[in-house]
C-alpha atoms as a PDB file:
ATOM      1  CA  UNK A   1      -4.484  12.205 -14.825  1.00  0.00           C
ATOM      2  CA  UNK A   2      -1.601  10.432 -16.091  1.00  0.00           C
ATOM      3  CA  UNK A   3      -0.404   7.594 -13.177  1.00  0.00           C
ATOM      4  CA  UNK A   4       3.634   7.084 -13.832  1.00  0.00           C
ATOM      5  CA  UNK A   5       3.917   4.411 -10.964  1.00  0.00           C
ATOM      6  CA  UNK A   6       2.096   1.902  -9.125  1.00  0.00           C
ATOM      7  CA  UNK A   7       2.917   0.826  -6.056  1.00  0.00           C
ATOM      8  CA  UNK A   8       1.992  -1.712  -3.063  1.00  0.00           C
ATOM      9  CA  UNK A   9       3.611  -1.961   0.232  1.00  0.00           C
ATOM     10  CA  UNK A  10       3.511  -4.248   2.904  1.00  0.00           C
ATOM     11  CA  UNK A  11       4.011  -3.975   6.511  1.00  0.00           C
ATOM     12  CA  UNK A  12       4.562  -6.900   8.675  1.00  0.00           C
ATOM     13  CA  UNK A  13       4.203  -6.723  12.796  1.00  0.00           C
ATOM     14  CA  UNK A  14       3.561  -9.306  15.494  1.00  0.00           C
ATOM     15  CA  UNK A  15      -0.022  -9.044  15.277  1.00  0.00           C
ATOM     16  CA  UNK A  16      -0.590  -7.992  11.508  1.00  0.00           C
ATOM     17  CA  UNK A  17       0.234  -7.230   8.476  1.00  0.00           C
ATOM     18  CA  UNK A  18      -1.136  -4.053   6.563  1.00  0.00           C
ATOM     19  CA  UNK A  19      -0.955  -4.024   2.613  1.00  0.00           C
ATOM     20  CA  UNK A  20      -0.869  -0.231   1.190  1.00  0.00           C
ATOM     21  CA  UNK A  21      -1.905   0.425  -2.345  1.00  0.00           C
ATOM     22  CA  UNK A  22      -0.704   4.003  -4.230  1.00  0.00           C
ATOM     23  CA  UNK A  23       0.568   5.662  -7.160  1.00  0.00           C
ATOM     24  CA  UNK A  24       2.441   8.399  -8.304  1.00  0.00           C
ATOM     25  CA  UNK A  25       0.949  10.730 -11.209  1.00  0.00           C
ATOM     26  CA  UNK A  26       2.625  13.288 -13.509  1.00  0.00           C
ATOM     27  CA  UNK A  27       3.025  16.058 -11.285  1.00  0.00           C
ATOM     28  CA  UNK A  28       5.179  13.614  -8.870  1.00  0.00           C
ATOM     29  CA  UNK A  29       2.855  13.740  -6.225  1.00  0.00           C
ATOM     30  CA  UNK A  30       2.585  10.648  -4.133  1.00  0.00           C
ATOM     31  CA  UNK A  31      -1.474   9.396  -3.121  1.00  0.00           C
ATOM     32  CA  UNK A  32      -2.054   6.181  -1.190  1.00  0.00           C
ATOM     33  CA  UNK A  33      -5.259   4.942  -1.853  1.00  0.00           C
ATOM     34  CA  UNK A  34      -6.239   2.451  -0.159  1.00  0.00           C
ATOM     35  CA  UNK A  35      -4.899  -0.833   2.431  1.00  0.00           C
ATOM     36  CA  UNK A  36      -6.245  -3.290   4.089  1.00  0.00           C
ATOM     37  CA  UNK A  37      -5.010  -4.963   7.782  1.00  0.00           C
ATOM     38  CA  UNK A  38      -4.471  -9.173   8.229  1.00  0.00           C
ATOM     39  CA  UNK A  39      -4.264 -10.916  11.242  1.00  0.00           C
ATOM     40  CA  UNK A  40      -0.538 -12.439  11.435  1.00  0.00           C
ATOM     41  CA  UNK A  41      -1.282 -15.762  12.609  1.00  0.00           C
ATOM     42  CA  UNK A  42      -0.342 -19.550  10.951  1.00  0.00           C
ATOM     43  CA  UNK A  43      -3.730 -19.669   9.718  1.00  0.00           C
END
């Protein structure tokens, strides 16, 4: 499998913050695989 694109994504709430890691192979099709949650605080 060929990977075209790499990806990472991150999503920031209140309370946390989730990072999302994917890629997109030759066929175009779209797999996230894997993320991980942080606590959103000052520390």
């Amino acid at each position: 499998m060929m990977i075209l694109k790499q990806v990472a994504g991150i999503d920031v709430a209140q309370k946390e913050l989730v990072v999302s890691l994917g890629h997109m192979n030759q066929e175009l099709t779209i797999e996230l695989f894997d993320y991980k949650v942080f606590a959103n605080s000052q520390k």
